[in-house]
PDB file of N, CA and C in Angstrom:
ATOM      1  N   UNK A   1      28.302   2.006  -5.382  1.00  0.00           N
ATOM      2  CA  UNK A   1      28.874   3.320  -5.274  1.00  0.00           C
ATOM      3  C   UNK A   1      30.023   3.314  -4.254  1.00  0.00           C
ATOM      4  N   UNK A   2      29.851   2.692  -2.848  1.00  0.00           N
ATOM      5  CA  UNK A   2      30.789   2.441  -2.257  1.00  0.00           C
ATOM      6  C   UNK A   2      32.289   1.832  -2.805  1.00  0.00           C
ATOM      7  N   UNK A   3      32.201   0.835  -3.352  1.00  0.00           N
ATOM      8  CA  UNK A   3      33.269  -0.162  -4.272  1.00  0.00           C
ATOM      9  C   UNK A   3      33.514   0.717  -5.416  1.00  0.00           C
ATOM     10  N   UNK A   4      33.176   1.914  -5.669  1.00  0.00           N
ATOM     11  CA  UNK A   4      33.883   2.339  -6.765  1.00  0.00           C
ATOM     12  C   UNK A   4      34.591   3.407  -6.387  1.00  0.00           C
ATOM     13  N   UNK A   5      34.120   4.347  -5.090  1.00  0.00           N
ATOM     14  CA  UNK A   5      34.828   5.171  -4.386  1.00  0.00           C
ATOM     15  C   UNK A   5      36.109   4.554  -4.057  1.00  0.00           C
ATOM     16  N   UNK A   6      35.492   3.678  -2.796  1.00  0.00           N
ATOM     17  CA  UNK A   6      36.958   2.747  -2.192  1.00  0.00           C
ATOM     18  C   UNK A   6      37.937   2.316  -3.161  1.00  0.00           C
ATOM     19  N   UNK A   7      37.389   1.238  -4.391  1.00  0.00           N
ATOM     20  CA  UNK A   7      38.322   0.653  -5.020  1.00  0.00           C
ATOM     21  C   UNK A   7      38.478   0.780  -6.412  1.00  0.00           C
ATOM     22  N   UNK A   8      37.806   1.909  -6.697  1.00  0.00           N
ATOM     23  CA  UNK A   8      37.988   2.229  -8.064  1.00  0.00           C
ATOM     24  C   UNK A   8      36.851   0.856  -9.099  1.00  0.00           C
ATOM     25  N   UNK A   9      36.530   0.318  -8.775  1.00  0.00           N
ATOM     26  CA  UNK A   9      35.374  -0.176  -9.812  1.00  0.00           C
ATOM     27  C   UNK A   9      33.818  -0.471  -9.332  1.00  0.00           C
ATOM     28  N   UNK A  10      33.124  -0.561 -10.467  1.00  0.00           N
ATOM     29  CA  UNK A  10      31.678  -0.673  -9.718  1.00  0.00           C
ATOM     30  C   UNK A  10      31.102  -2.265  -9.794  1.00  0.00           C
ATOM     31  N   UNK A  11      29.938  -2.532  -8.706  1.00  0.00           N
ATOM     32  CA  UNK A  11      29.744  -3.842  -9.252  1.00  0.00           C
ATOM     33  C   UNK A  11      28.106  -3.227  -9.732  1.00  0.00           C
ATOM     34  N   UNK A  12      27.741  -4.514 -10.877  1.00  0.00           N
ATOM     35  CA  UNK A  12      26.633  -4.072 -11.516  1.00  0.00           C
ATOM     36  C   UNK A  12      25.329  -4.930 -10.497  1.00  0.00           C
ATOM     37  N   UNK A  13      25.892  -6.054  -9.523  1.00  0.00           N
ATOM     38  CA  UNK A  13      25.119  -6.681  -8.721  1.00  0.00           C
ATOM     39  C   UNK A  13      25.757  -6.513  -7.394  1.00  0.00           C
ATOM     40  N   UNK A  14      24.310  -6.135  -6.269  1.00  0.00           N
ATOM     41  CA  UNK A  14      25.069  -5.986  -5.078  1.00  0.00           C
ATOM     42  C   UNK A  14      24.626  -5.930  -3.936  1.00  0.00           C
ATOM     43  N   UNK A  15      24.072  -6.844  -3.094  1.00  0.00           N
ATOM     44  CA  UNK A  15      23.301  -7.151  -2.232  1.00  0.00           C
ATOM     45  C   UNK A  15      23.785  -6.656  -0.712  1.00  0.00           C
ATOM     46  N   UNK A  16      23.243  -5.367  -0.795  1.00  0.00           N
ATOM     47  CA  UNK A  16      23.666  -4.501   0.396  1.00  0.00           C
ATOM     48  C   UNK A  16      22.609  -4.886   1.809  1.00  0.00           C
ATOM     49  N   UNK A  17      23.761  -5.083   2.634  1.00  0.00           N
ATOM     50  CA  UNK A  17      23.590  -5.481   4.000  1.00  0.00           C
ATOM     51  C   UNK A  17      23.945  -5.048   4.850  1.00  0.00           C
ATOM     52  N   UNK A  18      23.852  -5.026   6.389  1.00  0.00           N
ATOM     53  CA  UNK A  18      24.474  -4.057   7.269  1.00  0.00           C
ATOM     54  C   UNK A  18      26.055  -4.553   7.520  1.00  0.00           C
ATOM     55  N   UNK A  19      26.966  -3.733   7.060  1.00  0.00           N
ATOM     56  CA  UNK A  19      28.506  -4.167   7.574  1.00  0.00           C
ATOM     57  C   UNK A  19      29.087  -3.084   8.202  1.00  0.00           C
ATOM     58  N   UNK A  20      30.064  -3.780   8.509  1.00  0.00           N
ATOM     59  CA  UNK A  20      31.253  -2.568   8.644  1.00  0.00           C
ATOM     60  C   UNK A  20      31.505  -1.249   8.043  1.00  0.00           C
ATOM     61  N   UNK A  21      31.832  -0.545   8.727  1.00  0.00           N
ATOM     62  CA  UNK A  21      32.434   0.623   7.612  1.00  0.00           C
ATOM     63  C   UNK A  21      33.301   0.694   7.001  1.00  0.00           C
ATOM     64  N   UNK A  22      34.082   1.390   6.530  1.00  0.00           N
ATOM     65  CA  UNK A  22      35.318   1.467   5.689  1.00  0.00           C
ATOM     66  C   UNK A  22      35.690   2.668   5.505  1.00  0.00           C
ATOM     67  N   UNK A  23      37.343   2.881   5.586  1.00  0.00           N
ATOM     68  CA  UNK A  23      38.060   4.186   5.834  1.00  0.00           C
ATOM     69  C   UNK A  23      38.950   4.243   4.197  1.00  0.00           C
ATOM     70  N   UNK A  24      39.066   5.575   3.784  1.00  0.00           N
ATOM     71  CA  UNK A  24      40.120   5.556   2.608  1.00  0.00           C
ATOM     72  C   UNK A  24      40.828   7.279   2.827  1.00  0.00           C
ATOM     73  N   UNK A  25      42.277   7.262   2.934  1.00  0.00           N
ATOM     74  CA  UNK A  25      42.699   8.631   2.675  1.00  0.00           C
ATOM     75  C   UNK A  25      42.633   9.283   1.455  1.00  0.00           C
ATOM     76  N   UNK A  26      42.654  10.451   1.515  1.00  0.00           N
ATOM     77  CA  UNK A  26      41.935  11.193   0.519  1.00  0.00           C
ATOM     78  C   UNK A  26      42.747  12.757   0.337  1.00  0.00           C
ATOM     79  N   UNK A  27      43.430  13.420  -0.820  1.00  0.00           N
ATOM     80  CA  UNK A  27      43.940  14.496  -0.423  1.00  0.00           C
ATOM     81  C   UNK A  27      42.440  15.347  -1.055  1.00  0.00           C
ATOM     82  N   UNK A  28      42.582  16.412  -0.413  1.00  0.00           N
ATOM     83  CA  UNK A  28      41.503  17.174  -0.836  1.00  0.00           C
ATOM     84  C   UNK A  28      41.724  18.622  -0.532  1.00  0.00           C
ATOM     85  N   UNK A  29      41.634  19.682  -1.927  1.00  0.00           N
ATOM     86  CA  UNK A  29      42.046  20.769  -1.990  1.00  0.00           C
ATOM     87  C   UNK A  29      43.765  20.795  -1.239  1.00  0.00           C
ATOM     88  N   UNK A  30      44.103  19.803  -0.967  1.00  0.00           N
ATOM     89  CA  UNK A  30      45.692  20.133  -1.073  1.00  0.00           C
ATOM     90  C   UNK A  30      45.998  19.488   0.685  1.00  0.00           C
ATOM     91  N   UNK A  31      44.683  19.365   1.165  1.00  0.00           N
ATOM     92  CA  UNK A  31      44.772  18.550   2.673  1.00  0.00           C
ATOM     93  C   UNK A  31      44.737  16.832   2.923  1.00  0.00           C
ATOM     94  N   UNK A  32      45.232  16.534   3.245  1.00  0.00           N
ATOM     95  CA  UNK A  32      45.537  14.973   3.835  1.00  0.00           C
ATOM     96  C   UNK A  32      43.755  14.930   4.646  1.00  0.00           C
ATOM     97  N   UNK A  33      42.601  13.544   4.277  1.00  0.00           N
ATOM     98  CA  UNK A  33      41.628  13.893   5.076  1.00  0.00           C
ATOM     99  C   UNK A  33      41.728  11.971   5.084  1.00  0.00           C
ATOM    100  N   UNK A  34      40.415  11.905   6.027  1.00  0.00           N
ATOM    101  CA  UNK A  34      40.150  10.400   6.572  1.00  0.00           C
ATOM    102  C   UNK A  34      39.125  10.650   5.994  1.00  0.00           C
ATOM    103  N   UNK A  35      38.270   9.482   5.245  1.00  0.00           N
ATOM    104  CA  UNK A  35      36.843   9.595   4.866  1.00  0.00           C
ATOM    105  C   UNK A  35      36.406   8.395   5.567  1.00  0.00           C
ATOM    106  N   UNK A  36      36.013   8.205   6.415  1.00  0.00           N
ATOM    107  CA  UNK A  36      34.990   7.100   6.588  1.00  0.00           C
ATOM    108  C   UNK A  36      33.344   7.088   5.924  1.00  0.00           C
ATOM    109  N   UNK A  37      33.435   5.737   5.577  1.00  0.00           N
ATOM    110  CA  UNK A  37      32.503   5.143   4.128  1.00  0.00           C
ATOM    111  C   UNK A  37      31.350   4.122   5.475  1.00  0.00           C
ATOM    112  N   UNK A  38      30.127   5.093   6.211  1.00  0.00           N
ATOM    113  CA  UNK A  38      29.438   4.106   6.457  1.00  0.00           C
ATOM    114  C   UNK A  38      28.124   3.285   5.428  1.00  0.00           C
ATOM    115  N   UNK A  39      28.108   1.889   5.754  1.00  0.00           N
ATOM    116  CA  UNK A  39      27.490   1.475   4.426  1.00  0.00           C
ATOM    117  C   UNK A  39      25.653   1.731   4.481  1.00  0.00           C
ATOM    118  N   UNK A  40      25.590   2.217   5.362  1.00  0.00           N
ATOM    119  CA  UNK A  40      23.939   2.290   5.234  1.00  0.00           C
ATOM    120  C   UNK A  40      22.846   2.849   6.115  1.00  0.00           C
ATOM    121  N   UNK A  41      22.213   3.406   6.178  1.00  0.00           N
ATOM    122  CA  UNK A  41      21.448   3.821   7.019  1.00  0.00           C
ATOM    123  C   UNK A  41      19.998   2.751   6.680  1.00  0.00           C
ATOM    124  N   UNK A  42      19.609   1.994   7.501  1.00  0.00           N
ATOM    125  CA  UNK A  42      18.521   0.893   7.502  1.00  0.00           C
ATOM    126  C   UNK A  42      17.682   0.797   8.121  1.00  0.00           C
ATOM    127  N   UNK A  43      16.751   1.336   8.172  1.00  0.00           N
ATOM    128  CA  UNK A  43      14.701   1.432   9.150  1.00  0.00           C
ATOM    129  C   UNK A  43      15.142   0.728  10.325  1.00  0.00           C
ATOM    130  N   UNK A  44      15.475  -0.913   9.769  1.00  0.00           N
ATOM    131  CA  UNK A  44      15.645  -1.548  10.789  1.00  0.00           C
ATOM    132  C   UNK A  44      16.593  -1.556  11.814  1.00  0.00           C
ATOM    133  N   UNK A  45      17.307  -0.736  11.742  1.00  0.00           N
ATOM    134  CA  UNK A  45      18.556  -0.437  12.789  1.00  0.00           C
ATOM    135  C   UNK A  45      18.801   1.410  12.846  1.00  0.00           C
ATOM    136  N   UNK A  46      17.829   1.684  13.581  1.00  0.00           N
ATOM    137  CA  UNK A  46      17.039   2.887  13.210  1.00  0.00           C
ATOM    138  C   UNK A  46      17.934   3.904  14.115  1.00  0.00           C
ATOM    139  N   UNK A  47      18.374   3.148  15.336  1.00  0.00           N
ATOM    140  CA  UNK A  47      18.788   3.553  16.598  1.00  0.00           C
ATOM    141  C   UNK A  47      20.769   4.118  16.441  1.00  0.00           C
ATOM    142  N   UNK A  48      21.044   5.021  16.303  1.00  0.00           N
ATOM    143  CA  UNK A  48      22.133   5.510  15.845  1.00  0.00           C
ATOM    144  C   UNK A  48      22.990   6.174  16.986  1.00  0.00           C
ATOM    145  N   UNK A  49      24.552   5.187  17.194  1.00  0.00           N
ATOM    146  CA  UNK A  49      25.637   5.794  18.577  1.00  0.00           C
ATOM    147  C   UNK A  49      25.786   7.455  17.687  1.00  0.00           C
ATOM    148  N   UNK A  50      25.686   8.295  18.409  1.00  0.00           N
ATOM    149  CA  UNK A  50      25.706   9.787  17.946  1.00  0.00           C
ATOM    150  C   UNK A  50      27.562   9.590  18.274  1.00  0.00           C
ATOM    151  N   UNK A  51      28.502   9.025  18.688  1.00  0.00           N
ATOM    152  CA  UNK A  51      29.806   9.379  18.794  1.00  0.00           C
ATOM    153  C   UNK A  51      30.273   9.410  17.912  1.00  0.00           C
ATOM    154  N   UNK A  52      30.662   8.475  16.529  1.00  0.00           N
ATOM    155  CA  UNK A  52      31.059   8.817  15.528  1.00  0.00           C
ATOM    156  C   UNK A  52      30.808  10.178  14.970  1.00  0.00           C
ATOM    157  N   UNK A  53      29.226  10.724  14.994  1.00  0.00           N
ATOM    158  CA  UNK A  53      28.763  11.350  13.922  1.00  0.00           C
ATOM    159  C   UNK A  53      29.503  13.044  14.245  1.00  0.00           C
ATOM    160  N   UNK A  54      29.001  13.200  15.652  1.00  0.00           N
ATOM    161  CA  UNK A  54      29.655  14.289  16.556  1.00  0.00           C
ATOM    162  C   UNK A  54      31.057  14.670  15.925  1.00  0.00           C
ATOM    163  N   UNK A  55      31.509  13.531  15.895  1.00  0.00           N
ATOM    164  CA  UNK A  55      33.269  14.026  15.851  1.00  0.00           C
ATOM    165  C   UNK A  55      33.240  14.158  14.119  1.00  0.00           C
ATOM    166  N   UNK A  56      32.460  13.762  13.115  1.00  0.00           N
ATOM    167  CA  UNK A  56      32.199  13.998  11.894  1.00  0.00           C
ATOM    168  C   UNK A  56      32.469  15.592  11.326  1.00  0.00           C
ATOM    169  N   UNK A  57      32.937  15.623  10.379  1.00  0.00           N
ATOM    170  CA  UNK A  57      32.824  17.148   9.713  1.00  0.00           C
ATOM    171  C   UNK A  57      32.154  17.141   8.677  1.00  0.00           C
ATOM    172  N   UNK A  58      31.619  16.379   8.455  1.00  0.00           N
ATOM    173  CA  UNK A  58      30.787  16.110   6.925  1.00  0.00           C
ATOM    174  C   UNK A  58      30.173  15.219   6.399  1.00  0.00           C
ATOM    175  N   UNK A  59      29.201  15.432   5.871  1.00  0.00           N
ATOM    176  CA  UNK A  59      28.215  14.119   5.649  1.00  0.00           C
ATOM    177  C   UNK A  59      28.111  13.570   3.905  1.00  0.00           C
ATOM    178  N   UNK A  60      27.885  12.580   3.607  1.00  0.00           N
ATOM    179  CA  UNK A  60      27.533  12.779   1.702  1.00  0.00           C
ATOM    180  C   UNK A  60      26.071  11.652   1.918  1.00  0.00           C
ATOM    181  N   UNK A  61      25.111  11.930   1.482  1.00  0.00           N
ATOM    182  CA  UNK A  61      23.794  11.555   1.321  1.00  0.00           C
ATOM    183  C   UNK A  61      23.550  10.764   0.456  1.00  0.00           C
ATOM    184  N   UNK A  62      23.433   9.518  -0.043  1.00  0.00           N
ATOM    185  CA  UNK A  62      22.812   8.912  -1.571  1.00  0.00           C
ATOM    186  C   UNK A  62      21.653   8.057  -0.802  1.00  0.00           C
ATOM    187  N   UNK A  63      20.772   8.542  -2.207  1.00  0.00           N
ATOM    188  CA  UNK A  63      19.293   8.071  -2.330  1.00  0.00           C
ATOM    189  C   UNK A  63      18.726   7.620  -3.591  1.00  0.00           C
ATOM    190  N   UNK A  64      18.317   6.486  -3.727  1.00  0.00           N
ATOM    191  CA  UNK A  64      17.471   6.699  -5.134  1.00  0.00           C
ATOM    192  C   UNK A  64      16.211   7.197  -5.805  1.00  0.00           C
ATOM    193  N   UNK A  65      16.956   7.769  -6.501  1.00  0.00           N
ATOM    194  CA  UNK A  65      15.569   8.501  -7.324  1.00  0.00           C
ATOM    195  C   UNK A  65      14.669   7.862  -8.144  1.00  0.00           C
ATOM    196  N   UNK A  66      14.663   6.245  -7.481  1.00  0.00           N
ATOM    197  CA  UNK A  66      13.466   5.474  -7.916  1.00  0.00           C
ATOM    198  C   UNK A  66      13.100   4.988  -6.640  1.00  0.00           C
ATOM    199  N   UNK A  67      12.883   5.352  -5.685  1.00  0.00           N
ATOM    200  CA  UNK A  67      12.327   4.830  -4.349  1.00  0.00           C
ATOM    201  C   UNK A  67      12.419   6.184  -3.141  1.00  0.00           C
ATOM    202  N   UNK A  68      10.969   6.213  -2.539  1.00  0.00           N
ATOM    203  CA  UNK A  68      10.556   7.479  -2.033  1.00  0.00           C
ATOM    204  C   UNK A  68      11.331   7.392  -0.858  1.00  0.00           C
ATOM    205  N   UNK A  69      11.298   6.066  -0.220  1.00  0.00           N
ATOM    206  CA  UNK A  69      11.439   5.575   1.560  1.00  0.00           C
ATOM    207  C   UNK A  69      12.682   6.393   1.439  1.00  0.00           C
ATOM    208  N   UNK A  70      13.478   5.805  -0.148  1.00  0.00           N
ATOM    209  CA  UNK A  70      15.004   6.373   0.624  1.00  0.00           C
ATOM    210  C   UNK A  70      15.398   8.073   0.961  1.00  0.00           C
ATOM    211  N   UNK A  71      14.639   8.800   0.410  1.00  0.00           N
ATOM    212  CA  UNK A  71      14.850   9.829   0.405  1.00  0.00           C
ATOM    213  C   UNK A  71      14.171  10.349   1.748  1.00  0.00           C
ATOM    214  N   UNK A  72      13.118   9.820   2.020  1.00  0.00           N
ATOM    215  CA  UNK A  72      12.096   9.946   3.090  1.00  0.00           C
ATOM    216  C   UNK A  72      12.913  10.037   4.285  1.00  0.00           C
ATOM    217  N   UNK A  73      13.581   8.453   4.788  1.00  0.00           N
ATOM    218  CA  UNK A  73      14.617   8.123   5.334  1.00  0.00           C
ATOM    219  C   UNK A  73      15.960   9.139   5.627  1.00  0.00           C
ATOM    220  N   UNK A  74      16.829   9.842   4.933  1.00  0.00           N
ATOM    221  CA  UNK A  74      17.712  10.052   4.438  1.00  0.00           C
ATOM    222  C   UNK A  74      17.253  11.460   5.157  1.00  0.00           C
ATOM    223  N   UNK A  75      16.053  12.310   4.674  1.00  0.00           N
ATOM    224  CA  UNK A  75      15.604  13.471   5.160  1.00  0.00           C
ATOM    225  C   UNK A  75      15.567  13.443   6.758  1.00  0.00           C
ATOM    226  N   UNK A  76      15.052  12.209   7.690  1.00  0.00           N
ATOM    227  CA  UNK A  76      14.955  12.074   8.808  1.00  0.00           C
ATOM    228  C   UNK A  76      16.344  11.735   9.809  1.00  0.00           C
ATOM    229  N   UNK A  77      17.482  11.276   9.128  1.00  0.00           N
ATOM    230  CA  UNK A  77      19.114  10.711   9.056  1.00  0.00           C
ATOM    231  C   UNK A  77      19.499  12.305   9.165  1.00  0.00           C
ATOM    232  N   UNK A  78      18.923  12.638   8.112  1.00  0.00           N
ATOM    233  CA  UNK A  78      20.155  14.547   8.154  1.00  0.00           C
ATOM    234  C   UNK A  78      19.210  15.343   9.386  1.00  0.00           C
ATOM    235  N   UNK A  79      18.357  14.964   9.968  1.00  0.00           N
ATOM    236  CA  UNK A  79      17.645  15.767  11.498  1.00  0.00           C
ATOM    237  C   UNK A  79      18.121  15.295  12.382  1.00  0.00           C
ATOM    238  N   UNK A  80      18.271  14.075  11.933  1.00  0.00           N
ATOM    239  CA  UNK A  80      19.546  13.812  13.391  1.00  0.00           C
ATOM    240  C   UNK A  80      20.480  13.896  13.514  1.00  0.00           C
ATOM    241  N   UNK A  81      20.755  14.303  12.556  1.00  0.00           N
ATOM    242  CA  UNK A  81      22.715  14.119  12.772  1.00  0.00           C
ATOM    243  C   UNK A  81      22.820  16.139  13.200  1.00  0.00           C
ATOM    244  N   UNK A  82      21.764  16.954  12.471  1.00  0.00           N
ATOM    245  CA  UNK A  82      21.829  18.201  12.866  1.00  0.00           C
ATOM    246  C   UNK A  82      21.160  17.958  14.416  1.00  0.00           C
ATOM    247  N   UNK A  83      20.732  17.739  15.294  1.00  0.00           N
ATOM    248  CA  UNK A  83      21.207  17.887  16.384  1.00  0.00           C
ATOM    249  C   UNK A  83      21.902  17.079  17.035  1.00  0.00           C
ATOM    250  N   UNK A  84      22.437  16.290  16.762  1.00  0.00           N
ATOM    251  CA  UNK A  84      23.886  15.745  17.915  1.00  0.00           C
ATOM    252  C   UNK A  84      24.973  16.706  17.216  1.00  0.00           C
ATOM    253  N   UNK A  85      25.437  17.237  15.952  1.00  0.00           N
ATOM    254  CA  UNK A  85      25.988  18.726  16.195  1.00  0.00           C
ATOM    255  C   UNK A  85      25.503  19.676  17.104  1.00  0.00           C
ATOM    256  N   UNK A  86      24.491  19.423  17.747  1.00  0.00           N
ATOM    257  CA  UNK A  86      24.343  20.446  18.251  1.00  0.00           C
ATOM    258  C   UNK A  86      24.681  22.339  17.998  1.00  0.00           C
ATOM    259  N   UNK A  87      24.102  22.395  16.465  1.00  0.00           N
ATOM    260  CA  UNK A  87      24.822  23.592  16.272  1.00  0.00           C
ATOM    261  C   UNK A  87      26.436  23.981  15.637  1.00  0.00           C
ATOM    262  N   UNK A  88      27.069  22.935  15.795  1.00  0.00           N
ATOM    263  CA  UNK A  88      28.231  22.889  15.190  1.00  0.00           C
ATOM    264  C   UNK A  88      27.885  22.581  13.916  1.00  0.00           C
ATOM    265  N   UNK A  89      29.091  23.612  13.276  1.00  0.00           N
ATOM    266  CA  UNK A  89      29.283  23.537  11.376  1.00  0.00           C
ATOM    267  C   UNK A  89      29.528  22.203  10.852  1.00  0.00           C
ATOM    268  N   UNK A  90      28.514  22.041  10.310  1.00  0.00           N
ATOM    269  CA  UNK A  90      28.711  20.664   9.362  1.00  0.00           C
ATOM    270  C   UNK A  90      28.382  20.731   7.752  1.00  0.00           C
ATOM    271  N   UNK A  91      29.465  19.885   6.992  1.00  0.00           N
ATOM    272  CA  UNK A  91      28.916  20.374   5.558  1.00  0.00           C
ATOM    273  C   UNK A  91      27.829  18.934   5.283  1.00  0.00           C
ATOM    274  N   UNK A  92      27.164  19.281   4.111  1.00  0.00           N
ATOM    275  CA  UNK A  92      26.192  17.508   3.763  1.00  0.00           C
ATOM    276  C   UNK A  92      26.718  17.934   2.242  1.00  0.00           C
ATOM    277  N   UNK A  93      26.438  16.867   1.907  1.00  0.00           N
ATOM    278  CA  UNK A  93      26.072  16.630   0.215  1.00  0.00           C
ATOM    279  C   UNK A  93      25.019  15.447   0.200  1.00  0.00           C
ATOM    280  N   UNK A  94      24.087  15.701  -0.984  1.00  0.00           N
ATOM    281  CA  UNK A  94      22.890  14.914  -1.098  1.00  0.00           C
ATOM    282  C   UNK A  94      23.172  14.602  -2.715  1.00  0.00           C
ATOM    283  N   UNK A  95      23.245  13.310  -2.739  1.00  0.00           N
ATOM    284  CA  UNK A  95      23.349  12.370  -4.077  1.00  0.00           C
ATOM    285  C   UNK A  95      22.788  11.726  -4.152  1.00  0.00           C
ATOM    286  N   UNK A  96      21.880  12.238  -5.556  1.00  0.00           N
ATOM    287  CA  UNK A  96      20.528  10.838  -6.507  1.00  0.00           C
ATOM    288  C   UNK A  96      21.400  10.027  -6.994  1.00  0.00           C
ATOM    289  N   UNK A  97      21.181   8.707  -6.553  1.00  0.00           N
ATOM    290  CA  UNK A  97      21.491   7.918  -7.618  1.00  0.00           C
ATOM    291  C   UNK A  97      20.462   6.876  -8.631  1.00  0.00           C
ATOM    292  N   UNK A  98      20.586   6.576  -9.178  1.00  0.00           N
ATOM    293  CA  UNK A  98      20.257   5.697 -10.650  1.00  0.00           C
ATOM    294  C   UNK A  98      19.528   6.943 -11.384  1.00  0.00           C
ATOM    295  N   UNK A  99      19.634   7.938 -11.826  1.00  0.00           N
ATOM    296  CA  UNK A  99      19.549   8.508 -12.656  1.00  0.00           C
ATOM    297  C   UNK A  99      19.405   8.078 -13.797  1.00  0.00           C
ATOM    298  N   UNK A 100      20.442   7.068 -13.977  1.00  0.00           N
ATOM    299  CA  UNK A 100      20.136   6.190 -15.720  1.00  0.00           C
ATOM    300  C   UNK A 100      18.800   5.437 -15.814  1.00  0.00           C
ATOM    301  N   UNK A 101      17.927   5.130 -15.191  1.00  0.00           N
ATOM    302  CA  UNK A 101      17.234   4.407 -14.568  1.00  0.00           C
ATOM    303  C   UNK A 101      15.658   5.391 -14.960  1.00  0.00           C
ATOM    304  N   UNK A 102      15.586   6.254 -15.526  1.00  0.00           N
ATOM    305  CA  UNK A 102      14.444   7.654 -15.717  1.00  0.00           C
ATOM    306  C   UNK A 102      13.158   6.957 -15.974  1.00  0.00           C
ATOM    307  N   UNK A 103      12.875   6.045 -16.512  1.00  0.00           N
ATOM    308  CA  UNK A 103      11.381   5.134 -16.364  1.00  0.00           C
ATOM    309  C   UNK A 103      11.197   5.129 -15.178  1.00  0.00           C
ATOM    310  N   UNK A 104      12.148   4.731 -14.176  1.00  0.00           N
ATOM    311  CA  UNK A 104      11.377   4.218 -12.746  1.00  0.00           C
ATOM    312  C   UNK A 104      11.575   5.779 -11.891  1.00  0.00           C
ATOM    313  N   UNK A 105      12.289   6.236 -12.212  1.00  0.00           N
ATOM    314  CA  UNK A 105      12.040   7.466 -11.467  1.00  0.00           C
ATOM    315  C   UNK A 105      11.126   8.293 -10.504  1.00  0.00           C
ATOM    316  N   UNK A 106      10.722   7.980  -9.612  1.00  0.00           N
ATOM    317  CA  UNK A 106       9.460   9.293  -8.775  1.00  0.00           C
ATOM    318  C   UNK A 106      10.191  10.479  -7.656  1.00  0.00           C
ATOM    319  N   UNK A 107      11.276  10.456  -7.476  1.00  0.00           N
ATOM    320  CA  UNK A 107      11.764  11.487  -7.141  1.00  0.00           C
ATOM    321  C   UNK A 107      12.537  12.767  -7.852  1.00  0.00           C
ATOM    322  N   UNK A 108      11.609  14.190  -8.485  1.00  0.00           N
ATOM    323  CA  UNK A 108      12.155  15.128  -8.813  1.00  0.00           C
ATOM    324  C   UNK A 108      13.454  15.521  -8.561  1.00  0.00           C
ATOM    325  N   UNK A 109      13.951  16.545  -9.384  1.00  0.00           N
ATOM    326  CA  UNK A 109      15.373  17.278  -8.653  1.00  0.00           C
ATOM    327  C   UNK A 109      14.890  18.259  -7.945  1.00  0.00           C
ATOM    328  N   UNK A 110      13.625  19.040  -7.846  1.00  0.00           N
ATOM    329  CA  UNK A 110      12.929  20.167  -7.098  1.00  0.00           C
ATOM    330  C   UNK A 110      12.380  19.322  -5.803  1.00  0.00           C
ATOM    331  N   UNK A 111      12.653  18.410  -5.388  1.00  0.00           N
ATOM    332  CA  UNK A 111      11.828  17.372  -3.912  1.00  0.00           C
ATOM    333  C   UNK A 111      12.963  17.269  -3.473  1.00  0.00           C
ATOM    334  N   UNK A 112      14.313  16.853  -4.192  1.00  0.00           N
ATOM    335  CA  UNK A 112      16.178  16.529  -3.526  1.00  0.00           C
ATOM    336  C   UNK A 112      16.082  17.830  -3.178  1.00  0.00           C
ATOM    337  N   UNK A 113      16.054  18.964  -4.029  1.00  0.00           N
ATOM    338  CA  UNK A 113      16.723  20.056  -3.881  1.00  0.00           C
ATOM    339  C   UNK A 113      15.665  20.617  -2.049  1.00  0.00           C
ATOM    340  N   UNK A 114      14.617  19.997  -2.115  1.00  0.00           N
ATOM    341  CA  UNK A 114      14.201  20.499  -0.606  1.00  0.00           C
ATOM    342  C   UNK A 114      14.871  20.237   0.381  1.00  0.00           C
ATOM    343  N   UNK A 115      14.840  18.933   0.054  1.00  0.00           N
ATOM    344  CA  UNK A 115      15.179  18.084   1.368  1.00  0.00           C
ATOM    345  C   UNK A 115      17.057  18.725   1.655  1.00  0.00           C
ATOM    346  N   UNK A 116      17.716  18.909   0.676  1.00  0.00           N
ATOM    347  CA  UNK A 116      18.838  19.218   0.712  1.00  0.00           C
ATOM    348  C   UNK A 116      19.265  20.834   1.690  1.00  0.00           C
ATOM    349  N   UNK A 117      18.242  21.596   0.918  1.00  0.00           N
ATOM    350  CA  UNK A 117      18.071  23.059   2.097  1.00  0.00           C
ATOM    351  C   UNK A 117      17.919  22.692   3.382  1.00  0.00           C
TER     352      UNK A 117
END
């Protein structure tokens, strides 16, 4: 999902690891914006510098809707990032992904749609 945002194609294999982030400009509704693309939120590196996030205006969420942890995870990621805003306006977006994927499925759209409120 990352590689198709950034570079316009997807890979069908993709062995995600902790890296770097990645920046792409973006016009949006008619404004010049910076998106920084971090690649992961990971159990094992649980411990998060709140400076980036602070200076953040917006968050986008993906989880799969064939694995609980991630959503589990992801729910506990958006409590923290609402308080190092401390109260400051922040927008989120929360995105299922593998949808194509509906055999393995155990996460509803009524369980996203909680965690998303």
């Amino acid at each position: 999902m990352k590689l198709q945002f950034l570079a316009g194609h997807f890979l069908k294999e993709y062995d995600p690891t902790i890296e770097e982030g990645y920046r792409k400009e973006c016009c949006v509704d008619g404004r010049n914006v910076v998106v920084d693309v971090n690649v992961g939120y990971q159990e094992d590196y649980a411990t998060i510098n709140p400076a980036p996030y602070a200076k953040s205006d917006g968050f986008i969420f993906v989880f799969s809707v064939c694995d609980r942890s991630s959503l589990d995870s992801l729910g506990r990621r958006k409590e923290e990032i609402v308080k190092i805003k401390n109260g400051s306006p922040v927008s989120m977006v929360l995105c299922g992904n593998k949808r194509d994927i509906q055999s393995e499925r155990v996460i509803s759209v009524e369980e996203a749609q909680s965690v998303a409120s």
